[in-house]
N, C-alpha and C. Protein backbone atom coordinates (compact mmCIF):
# COMPACT_ATOMS: atom_id res chain seq x y z
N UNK A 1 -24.37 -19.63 -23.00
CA UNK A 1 -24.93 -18.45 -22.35
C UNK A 1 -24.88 -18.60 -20.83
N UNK A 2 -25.25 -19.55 -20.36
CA UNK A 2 -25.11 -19.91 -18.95
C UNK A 2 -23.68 -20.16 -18.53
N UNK A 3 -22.85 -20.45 -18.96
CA UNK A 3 -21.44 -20.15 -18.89
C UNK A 3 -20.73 -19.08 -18.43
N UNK A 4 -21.72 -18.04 -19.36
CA UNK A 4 -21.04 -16.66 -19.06
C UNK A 4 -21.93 -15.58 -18.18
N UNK A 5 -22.96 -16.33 -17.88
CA UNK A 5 -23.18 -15.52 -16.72
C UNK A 5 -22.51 -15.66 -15.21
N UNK A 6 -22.01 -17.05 -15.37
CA UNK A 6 -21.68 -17.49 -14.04
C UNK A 6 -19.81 -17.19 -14.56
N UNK A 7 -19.83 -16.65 -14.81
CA UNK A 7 -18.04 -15.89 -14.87
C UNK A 7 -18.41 -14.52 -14.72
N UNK A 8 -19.76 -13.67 -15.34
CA UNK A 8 -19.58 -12.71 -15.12
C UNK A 8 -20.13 -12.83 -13.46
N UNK A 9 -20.31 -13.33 -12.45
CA UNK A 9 -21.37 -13.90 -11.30
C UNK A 9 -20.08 -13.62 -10.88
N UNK A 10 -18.70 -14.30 -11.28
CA UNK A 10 -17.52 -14.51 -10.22
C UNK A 10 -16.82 -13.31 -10.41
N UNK A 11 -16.59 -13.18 -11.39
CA UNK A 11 -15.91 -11.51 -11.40
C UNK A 11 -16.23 -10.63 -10.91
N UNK A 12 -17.43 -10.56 -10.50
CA UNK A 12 -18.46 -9.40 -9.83
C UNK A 12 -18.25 -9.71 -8.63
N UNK A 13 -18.07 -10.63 -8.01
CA UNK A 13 -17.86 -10.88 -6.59
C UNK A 13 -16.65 -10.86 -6.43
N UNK A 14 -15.68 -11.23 -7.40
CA UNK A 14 -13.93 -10.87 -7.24
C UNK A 14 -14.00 -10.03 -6.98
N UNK A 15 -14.58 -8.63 -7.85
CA UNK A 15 -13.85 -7.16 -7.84
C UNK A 15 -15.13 -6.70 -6.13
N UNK A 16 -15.77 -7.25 -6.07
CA UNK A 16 -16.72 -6.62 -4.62
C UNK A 16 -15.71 -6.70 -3.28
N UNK A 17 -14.47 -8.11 -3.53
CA UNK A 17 -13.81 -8.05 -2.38
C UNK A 17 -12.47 -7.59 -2.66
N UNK A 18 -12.73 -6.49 -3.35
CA UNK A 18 -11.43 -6.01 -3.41
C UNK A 18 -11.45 -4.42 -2.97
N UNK A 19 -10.38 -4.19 -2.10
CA UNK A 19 -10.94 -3.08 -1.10
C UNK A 19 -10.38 -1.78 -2.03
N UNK A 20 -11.09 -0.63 -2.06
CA UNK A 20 -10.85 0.32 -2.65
C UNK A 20 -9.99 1.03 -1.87
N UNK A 21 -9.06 2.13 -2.73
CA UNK A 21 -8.34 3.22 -2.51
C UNK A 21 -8.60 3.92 -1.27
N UNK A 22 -9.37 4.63 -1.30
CA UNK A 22 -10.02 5.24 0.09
C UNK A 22 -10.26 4.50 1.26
N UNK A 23 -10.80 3.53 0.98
CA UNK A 23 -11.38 2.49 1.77
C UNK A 23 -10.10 1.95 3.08
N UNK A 24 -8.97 1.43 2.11
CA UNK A 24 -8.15 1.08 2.79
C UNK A 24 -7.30 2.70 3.22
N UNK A 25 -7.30 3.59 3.07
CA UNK A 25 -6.41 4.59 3.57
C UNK A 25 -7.43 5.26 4.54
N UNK A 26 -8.72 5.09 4.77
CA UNK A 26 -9.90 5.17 5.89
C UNK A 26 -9.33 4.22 7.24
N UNK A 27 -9.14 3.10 6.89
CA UNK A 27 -8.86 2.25 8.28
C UNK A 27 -7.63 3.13 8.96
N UNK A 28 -7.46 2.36 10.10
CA UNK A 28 -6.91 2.85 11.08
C UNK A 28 -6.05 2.05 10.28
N UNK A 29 -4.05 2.46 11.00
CA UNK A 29 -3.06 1.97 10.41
C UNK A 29 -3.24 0.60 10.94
N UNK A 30 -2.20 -0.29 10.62
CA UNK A 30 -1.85 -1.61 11.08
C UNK A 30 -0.77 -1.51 12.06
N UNK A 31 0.33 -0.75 11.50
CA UNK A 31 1.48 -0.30 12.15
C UNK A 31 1.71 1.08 11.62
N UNK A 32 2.81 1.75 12.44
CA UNK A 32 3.31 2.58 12.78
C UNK A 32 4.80 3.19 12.96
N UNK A 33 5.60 3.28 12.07
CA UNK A 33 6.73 3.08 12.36
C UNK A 33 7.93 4.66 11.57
N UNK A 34 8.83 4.79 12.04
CA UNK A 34 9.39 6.36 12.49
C UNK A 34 10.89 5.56 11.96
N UNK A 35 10.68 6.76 10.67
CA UNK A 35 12.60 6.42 10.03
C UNK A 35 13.56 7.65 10.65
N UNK A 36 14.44 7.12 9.96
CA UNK A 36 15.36 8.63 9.73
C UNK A 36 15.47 9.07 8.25
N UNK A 37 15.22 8.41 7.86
CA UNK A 37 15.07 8.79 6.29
C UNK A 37 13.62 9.18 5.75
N UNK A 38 13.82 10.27 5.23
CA UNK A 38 13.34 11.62 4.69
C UNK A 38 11.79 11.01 3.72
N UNK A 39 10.60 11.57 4.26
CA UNK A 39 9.27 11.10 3.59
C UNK A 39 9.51 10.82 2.06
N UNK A 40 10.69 12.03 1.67
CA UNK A 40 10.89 11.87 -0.30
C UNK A 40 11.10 10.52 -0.65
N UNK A 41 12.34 10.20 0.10
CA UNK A 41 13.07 9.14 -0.27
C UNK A 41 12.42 7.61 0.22
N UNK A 42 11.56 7.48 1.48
CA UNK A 42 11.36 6.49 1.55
C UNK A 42 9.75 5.84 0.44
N UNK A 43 8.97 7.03 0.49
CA UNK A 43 8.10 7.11 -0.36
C UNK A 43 9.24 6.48 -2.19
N UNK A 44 10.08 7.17 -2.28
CA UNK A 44 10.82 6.70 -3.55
C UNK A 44 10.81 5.18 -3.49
N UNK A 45 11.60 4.71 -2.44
CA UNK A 45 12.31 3.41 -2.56
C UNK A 45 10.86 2.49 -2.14
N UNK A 46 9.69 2.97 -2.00
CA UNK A 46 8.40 2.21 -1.80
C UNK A 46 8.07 1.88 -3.14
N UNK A 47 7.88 3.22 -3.84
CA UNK A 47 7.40 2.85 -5.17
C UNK A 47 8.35 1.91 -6.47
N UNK A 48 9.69 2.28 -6.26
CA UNK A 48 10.72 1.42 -6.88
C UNK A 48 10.70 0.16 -6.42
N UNK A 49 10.48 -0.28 -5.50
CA UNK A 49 10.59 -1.40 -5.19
C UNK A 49 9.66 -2.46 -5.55
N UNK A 50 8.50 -1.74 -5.77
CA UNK A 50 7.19 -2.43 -6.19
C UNK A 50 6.56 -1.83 -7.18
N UNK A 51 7.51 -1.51 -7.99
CA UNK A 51 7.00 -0.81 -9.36
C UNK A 51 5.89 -0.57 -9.31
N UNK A 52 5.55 0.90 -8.68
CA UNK A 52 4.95 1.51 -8.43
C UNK A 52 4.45 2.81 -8.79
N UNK A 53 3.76 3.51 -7.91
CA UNK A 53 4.47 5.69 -7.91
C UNK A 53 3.68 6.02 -6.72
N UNK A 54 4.57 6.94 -6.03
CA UNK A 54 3.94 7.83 -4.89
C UNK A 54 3.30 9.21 -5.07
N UNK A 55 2.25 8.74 -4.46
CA UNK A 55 1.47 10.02 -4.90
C UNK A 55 1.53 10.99 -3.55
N UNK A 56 1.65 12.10 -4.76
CA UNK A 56 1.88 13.16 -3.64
C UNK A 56 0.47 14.02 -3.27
N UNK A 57 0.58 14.15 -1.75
CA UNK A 57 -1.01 14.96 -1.21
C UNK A 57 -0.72 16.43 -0.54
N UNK A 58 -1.35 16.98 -0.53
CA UNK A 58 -1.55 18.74 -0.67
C UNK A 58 -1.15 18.83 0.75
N UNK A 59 -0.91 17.73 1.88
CA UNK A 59 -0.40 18.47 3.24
C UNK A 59 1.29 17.51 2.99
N UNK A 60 1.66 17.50 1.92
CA UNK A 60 2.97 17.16 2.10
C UNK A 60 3.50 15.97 2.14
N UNK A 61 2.53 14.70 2.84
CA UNK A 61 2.69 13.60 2.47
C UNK A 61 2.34 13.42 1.11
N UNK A 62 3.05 11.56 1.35
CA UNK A 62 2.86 10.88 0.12
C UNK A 62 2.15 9.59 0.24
N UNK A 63 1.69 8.94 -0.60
CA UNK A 63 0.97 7.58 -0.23
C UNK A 63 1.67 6.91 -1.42
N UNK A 64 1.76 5.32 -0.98
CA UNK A 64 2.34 4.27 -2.14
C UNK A 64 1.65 3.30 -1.37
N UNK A 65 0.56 2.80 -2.90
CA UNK A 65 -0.19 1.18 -2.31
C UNK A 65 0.03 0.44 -3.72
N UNK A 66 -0.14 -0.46 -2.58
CA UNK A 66 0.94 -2.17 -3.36
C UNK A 66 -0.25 -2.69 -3.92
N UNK A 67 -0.94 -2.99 -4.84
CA UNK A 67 -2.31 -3.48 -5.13
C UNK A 67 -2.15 -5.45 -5.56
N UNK A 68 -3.22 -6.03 -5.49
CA UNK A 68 -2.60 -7.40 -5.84
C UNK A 68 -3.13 -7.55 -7.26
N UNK A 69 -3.21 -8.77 -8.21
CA UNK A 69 -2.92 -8.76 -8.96
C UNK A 69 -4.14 -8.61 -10.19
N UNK A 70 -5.48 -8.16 -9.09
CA UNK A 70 -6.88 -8.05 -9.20
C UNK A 70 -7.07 -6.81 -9.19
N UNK A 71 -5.94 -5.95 -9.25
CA UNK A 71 -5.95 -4.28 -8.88
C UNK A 71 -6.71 -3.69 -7.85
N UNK A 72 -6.98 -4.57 -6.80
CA UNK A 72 -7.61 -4.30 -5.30
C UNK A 72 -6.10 -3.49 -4.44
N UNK A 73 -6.11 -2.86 -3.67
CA UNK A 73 -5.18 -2.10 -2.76
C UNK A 73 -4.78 -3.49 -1.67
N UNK A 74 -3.85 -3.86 -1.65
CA UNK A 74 -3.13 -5.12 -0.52
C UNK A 74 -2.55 -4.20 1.02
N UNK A 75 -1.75 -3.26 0.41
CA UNK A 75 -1.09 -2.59 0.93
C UNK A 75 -1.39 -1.02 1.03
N UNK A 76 -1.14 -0.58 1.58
CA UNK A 76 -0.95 1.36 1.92
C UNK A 76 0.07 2.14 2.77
N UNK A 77 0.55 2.50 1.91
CA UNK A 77 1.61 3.36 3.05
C UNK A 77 1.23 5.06 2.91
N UNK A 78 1.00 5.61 4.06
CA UNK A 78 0.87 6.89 3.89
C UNK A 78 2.01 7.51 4.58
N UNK A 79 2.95 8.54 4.04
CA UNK A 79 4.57 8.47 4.82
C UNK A 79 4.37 10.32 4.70
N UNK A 80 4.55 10.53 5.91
CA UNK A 80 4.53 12.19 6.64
C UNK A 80 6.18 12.51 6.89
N UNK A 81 6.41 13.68 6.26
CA UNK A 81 7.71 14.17 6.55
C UNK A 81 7.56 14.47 8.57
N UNK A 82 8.50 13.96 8.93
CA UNK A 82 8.73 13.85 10.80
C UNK A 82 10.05 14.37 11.18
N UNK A 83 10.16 15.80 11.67
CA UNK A 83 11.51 16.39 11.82
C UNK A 83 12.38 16.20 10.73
N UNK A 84 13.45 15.59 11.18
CA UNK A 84 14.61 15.54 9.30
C UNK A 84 14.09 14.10 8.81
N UNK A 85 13.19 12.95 9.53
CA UNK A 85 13.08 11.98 9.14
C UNK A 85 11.42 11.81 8.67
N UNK A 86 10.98 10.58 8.74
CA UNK A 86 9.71 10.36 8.43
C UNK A 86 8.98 9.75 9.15
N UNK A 87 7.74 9.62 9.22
CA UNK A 87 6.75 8.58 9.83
C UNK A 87 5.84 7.85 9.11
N UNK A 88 5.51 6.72 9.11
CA UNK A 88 5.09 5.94 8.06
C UNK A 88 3.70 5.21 8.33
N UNK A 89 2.68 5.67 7.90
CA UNK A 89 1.54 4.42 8.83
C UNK A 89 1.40 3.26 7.71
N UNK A 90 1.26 2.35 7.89
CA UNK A 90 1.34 0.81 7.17
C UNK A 90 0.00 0.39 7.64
N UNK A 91 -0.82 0.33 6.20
CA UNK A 91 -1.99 -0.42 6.43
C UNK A 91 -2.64 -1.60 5.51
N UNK A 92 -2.39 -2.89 6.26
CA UNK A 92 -2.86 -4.09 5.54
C UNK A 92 -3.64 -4.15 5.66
N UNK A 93 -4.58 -4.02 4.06
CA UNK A 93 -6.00 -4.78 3.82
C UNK A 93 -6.33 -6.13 3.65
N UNK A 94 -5.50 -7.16 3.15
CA UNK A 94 -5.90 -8.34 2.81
C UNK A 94 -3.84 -8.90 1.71
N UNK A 95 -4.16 -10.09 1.90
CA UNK A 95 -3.10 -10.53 1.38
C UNK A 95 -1.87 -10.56 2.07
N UNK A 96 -0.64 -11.10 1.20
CA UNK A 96 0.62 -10.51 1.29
C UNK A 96 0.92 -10.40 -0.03
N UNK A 97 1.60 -9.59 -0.06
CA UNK A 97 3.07 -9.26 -1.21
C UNK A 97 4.10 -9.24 -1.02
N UNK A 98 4.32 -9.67 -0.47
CA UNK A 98 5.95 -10.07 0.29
C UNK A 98 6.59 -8.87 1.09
N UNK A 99 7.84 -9.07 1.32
CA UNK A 99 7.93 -7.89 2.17
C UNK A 99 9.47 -7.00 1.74
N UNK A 100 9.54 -7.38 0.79
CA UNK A 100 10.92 -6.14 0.38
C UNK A 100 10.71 -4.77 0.80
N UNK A 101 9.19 -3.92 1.32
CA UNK A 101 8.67 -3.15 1.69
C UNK A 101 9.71 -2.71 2.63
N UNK A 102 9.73 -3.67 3.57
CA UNK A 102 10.64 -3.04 4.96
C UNK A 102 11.90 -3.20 4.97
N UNK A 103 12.61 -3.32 3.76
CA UNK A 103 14.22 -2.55 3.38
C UNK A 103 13.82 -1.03 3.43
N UNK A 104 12.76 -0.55 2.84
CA UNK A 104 12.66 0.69 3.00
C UNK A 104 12.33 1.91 3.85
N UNK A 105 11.82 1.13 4.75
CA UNK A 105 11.90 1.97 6.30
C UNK A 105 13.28 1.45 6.98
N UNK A 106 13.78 0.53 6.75
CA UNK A 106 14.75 0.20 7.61
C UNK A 106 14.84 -1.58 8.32
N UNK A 107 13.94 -1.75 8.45
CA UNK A 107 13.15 -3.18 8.72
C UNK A 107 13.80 -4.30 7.75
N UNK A 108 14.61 -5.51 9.03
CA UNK A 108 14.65 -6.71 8.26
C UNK A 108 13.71 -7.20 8.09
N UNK A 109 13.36 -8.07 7.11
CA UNK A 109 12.72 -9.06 6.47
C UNK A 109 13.13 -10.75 7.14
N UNK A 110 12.27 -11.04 8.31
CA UNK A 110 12.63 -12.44 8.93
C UNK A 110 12.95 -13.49 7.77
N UNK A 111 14.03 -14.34 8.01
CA UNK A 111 14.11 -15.49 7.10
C UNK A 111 13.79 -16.91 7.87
């Protein structure tokens, strides 16, 4: 019995630091960054890439967040159609997930 309170003790404090949906699309971005490729498509190749889905919002953007493996939000991209191209705000909550992310704005990946 005392076993399982102190797992349910840690799980409860796992899921407390794990930042919610809103939460992380509330912060200010991290970065900021302006494609030429089209809010549809980069929103696409966000969610493909990280087997995902972009959700679509009533002013036209889309959002795709990368969650870790605790189903907390790691990542957020909220991507605004910008003239024929896009604009992308990138907001890190905690973690990494690597970064195949920035093939999709355009962005190498340092080796």
């Amino acid at each position: 019995m005392k076993g399982s309170v102190f797992i349910l003790l840690g799980a409860s404090m796992t899921l407390a630091g794990c930042a919610s949906t809103q939460k992380v699309l509330d912060m200010a971005p991290t970065e900021v960054f302006h494609s030429e490729t089209s809010a549809k498509e980069v929103a696409f190749c966000l969610a493909n890439k990280n087997n995902t889905t972009a959700m679509e919002r009533d002013d036209g953007s889309r959002v795709v967040l990368l969650k870790n493996g605790y189903g907390g939000v790691s990542l957020a991209f909220s991507i605004y159609p910008e003239n024929t191209g896009s604009r992308i705000e990138y907001r890190k909550a905690f973690g990494t997930v690597g970064g195949i992310w920035k093939q999709c704005i355009g962005l190498k990946d340092p080796k």
